[in-house]
PDB file of N, CA and C in Angstrom:
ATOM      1  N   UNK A   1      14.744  25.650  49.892  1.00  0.00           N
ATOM      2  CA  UNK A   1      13.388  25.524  49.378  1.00  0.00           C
ATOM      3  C   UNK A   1      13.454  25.384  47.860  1.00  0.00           C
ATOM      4  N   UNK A   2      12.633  24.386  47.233  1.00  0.00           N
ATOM      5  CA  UNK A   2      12.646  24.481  45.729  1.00  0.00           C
ATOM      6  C   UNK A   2      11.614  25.562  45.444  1.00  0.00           C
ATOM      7  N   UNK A   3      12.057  26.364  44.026  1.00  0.00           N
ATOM      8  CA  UNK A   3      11.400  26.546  43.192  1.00  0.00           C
ATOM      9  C   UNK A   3      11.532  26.420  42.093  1.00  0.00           C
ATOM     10  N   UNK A   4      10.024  26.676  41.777  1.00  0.00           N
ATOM     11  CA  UNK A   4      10.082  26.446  39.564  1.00  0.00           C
ATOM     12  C   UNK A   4      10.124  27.622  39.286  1.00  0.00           C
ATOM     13  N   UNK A   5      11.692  27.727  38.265  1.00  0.00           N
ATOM     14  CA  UNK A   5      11.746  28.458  37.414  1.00  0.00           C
ATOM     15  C   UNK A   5      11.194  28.874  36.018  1.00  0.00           C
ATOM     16  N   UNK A   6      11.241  27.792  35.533  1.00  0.00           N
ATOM     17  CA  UNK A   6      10.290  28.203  34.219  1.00  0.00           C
ATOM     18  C   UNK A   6       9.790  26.984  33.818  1.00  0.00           C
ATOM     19  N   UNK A   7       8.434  26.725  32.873  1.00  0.00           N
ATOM     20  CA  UNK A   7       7.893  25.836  32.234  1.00  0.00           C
ATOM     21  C   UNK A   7       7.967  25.835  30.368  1.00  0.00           C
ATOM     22  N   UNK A   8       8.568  24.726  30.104  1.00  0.00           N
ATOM     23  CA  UNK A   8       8.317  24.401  29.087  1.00  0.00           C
ATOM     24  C   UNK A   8       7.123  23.671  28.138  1.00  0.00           C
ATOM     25  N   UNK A   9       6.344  23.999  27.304  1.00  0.00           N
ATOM     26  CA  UNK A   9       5.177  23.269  26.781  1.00  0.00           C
ATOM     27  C   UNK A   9       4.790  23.287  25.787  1.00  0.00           C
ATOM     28  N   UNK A  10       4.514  22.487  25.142  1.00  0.00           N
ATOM     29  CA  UNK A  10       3.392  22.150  23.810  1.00  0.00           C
ATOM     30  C   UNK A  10       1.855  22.567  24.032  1.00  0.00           C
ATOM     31  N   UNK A  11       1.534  22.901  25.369  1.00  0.00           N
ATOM     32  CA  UNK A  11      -0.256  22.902  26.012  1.00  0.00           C
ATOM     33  C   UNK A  11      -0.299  24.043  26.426  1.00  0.00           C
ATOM     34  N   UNK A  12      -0.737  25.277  25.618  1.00  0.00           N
ATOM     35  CA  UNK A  12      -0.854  26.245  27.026  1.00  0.00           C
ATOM     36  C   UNK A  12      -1.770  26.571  27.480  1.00  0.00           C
ATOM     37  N   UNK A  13      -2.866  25.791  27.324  1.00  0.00           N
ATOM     38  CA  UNK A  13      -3.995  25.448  28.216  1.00  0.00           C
ATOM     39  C   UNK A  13      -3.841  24.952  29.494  1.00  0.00           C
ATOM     40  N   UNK A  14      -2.805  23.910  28.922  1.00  0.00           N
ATOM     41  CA  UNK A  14      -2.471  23.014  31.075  1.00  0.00           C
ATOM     42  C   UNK A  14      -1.519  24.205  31.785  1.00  0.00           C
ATOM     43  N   UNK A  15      -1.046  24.726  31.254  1.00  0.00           N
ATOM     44  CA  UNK A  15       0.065  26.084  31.876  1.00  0.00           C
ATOM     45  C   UNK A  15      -0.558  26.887  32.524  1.00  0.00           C
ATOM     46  N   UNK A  16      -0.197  27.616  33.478  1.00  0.00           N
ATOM     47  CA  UNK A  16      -0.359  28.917  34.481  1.00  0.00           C
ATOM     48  C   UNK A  16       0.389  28.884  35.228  1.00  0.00           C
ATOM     49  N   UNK A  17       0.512  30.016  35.969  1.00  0.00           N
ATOM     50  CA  UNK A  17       1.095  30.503  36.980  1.00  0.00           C
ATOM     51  C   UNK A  17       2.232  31.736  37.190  1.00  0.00           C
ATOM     52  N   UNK A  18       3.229  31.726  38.156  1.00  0.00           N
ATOM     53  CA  UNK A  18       3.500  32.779  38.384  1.00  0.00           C
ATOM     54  C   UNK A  18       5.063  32.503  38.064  1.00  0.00           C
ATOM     55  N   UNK A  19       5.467  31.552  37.097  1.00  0.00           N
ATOM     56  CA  UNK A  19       6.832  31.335  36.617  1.00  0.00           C
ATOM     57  C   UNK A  19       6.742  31.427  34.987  1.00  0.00           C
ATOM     58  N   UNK A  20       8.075  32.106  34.762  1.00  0.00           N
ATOM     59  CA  UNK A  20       8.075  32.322  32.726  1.00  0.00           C
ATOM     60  C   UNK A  20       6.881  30.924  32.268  1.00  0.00           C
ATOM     61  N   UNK A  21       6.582  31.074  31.056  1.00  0.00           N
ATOM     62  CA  UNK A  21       6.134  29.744  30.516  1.00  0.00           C
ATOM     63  C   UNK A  21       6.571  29.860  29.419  1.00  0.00           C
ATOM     64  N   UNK A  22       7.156  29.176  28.449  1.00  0.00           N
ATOM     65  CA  UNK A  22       7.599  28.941  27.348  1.00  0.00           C
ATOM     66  C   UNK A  22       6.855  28.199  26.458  1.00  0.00           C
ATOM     67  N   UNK A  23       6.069  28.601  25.462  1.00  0.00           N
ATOM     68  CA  UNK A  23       5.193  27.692  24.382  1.00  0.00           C
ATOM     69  C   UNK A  23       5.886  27.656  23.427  1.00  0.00           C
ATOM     70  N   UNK A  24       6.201  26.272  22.998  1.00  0.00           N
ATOM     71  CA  UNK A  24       6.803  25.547  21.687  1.00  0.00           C
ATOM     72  C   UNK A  24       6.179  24.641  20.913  1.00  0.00           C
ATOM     73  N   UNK A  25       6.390  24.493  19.645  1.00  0.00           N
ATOM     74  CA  UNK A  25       5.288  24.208  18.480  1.00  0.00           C
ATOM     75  C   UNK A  25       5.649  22.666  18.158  1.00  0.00           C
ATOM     76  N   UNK A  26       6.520  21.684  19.298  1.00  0.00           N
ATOM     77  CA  UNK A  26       6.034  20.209  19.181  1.00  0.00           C
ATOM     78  C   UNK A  26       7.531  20.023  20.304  1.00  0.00           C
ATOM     79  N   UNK A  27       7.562  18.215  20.770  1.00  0.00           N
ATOM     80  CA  UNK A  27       8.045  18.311  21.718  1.00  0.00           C
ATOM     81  C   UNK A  27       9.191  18.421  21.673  1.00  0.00           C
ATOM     82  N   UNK A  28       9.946  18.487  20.432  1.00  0.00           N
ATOM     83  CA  UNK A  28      11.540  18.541  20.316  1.00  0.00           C
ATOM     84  C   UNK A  28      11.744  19.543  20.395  1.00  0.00           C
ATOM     85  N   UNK A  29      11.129  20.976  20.373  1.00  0.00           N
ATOM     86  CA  UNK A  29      11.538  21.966  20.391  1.00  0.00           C
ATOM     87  C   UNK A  29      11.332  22.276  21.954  1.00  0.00           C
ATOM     88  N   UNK A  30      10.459  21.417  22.642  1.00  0.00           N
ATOM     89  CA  UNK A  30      10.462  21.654  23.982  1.00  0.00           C
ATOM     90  C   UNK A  30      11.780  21.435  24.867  1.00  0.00           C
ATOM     91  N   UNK A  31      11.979  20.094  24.503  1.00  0.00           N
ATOM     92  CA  UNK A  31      13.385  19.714  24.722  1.00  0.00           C
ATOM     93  C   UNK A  31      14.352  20.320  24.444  1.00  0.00           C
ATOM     94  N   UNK A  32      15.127  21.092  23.434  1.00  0.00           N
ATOM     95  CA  UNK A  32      15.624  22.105  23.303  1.00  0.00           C
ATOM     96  C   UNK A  32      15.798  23.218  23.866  1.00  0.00           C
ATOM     97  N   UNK A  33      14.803  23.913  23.770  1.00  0.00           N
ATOM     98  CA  UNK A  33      14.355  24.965  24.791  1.00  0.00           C
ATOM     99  C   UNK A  33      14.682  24.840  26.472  1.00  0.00           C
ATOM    100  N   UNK A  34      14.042  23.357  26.708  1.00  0.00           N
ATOM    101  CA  UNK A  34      14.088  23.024  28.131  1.00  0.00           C
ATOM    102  C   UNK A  34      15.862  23.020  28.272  1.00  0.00           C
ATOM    103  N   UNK A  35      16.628  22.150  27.733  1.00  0.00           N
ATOM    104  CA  UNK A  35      18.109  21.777  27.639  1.00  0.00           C
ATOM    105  C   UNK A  35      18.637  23.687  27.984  1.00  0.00           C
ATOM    106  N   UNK A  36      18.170  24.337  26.977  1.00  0.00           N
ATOM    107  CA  UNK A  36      19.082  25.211  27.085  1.00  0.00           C
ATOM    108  C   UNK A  36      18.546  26.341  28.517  1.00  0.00           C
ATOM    109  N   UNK A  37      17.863  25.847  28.434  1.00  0.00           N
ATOM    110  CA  UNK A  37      17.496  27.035  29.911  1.00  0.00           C
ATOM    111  C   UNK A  37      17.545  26.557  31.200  1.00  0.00           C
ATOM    112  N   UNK A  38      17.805  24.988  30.885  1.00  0.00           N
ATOM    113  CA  UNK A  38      18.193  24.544  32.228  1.00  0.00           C
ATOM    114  C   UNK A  38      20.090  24.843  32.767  1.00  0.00           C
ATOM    115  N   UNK A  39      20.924  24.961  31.197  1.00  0.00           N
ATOM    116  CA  UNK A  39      21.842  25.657  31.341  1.00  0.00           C
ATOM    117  C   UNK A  39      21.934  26.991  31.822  1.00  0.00           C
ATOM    118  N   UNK A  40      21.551  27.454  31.144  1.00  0.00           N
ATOM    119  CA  UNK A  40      21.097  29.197  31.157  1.00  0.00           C
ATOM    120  C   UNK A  40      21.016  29.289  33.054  1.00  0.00           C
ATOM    121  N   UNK A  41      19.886  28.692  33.316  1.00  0.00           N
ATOM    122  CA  UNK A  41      19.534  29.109  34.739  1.00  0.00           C
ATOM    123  C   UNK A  41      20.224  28.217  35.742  1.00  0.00           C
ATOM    124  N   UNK A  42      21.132  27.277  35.253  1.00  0.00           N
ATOM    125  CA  UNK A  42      21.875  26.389  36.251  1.00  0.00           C
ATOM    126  C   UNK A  42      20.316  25.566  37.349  1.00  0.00           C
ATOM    127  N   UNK A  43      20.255  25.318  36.585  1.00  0.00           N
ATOM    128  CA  UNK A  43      18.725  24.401  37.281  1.00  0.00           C
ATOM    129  C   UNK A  43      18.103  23.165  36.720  1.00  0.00           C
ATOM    130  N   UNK A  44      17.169  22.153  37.514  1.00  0.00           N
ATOM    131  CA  UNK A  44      17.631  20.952  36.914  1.00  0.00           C
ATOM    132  C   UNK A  44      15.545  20.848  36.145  1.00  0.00           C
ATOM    133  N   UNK A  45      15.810  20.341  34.813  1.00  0.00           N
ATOM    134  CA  UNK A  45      14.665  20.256  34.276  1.00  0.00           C
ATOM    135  C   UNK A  45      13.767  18.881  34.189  1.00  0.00           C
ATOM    136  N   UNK A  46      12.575  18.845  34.750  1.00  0.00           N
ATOM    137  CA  UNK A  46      11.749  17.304  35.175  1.00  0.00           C
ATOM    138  C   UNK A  46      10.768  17.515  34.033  1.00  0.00           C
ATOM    139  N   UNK A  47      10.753  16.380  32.994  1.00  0.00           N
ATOM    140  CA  UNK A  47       9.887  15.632  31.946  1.00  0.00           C
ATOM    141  C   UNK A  47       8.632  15.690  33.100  1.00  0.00           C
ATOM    142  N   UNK A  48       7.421  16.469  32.784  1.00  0.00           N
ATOM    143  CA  UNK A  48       6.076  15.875  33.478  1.00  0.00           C
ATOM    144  C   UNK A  48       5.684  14.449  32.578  1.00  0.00           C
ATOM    145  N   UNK A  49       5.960  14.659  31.595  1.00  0.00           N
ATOM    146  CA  UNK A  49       5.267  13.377  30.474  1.00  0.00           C
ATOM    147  C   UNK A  49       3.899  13.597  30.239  1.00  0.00           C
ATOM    148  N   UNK A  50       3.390  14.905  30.081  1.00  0.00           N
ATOM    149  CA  UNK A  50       2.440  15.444  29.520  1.00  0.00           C
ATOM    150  C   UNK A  50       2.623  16.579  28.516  1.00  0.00           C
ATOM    151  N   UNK A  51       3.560  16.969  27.950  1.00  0.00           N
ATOM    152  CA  UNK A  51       4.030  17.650  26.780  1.00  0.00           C
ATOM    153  C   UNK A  51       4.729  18.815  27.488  1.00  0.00           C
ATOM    154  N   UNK A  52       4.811  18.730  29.028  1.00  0.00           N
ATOM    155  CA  UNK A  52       5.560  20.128  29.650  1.00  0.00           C
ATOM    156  C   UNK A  52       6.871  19.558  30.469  1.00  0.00           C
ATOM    157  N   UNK A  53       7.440  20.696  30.447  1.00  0.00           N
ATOM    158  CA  UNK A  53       8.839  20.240  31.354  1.00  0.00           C
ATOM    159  C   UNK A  53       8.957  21.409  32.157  1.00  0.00           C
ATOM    160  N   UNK A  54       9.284  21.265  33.489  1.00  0.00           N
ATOM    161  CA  UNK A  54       9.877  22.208  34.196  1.00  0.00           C
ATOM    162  C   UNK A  54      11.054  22.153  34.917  1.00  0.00           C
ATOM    163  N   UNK A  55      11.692  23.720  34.975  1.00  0.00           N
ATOM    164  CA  UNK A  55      12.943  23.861  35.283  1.00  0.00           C
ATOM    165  C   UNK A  55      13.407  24.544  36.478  1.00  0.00           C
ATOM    166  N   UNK A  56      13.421  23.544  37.472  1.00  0.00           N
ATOM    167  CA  UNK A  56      13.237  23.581  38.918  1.00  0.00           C
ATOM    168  C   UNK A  56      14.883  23.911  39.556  1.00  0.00           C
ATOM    169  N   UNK A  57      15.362  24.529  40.483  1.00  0.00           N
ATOM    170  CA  UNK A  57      16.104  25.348  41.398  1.00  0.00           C
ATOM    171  C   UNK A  57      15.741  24.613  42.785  1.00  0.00           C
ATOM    172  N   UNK A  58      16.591  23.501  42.912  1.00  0.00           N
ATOM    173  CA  UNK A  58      16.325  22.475  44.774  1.00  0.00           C
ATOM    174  C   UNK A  58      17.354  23.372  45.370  1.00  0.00           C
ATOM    175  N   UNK A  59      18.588  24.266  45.291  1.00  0.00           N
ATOM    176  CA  UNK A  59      19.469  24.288  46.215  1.00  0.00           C
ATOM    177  C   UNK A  59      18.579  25.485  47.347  1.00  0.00           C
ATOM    178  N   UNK A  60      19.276  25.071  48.412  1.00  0.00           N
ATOM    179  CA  UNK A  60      18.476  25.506  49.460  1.00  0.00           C
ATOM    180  C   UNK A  60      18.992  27.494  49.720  1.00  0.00           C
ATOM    181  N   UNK A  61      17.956  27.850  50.025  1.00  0.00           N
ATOM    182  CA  UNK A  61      18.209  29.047  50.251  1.00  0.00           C
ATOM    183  C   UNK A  61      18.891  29.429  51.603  1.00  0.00           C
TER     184      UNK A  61
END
């Protein structure tokens, strides 16, 4: 089963829910952030192309 591990964003208006959220102050720092926590958590991170990224976990349980 996938889940989202954490969200990366510039918006934290479009953000909620029940995974970390990470607010960063423009999109390179999102990218950054996103890069390193997709290491960190061994998980793979998807560009929405709305200023957020999330860092999603597909291997199956």
């Amino acid at each position: 089963m996938t889940r989202i591990l954490a969200v990366v964003s510039v918006k934290p208006q479009q953000v909620a829910g029940g995974a970390p959220i990470f607010i960063e102050k423009d999109a390179n720092s999102v990218q950054q952030t996103a890069f390193l926590l997709e290491k960190i958590l061994d998980a793979n991170a998807h560009d929405l192309k709305n200023g957020s990224i999330i860092l999603v976990d597909h291997r199956s349980s």
